[in-house]
Protein backbone atom coordinates (compact mmCIF):
# COMPACT_ATOMS: atom_id res chain seq x y z
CA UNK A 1 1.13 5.97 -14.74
CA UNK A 2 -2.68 6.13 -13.71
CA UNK A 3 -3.70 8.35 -11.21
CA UNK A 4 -5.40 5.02 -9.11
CA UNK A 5 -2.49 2.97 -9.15
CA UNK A 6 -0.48 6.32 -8.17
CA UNK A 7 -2.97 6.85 -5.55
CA UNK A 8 -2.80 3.28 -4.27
CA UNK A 9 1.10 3.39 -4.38
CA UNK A 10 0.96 6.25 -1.71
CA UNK A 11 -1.07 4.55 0.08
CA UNK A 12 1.09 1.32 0.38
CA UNK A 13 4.52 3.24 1.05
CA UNK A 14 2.37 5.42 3.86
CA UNK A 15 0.97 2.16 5.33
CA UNK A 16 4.29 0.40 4.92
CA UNK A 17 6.28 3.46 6.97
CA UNK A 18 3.45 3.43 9.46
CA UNK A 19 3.79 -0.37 10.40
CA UNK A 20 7.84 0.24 10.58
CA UNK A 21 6.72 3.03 13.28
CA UNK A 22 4.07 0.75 14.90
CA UNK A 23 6.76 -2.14 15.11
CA UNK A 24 9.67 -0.20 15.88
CA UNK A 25 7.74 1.51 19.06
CA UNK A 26 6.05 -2.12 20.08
CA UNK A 27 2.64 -1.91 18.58
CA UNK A 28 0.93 -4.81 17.48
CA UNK A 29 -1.48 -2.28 15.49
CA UNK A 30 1.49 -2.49 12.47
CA UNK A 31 -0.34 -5.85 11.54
CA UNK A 32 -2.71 -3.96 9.95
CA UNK A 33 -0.50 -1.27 8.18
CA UNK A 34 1.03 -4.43 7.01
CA UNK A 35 -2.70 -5.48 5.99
CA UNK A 36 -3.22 -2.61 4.19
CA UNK A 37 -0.21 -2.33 2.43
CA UNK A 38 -0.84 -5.69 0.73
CA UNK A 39 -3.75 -4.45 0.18
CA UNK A 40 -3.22 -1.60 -1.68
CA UNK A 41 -0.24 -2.67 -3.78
CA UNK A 42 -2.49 -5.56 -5.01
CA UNK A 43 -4.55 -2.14 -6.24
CA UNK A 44 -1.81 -0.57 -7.34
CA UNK A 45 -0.52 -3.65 -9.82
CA UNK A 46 -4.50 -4.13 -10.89
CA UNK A 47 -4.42 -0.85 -11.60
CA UNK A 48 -1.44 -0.51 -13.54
CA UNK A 49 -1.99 -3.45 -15.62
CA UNK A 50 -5.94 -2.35 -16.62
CA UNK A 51 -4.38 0.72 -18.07
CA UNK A 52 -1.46 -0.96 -19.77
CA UNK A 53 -4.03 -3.26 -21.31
CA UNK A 54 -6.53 -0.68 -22.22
């Protein structure tokens, strides 16, 4: 696996555990762990498939 996309995977599961924190305690600050976690899963699939192509 690349090291981006591996990168951008930690990133997504960290975000994604954040927002369940943020929710779970009342915080409307998980909308953007949600945010990013789209966010960096999109990076982690572009990633992924630019090496698979290359």
């Amino acid at each position: 696996m690349p090291r981006l996309a591996l990168y951008a995977l930690v990133i997504c599961l960290l975000a994604t555990t954040a927002a369940v924190v943020a929710f779970f305690r009342g915080s409307w600050l998980g909308i953007v762990w949600v945010l990013m976690a789209g966010v960096s899963s999109n990076m982690a699939i572009y990633y992924f498939r630019r090496a698979k192509a290359d």
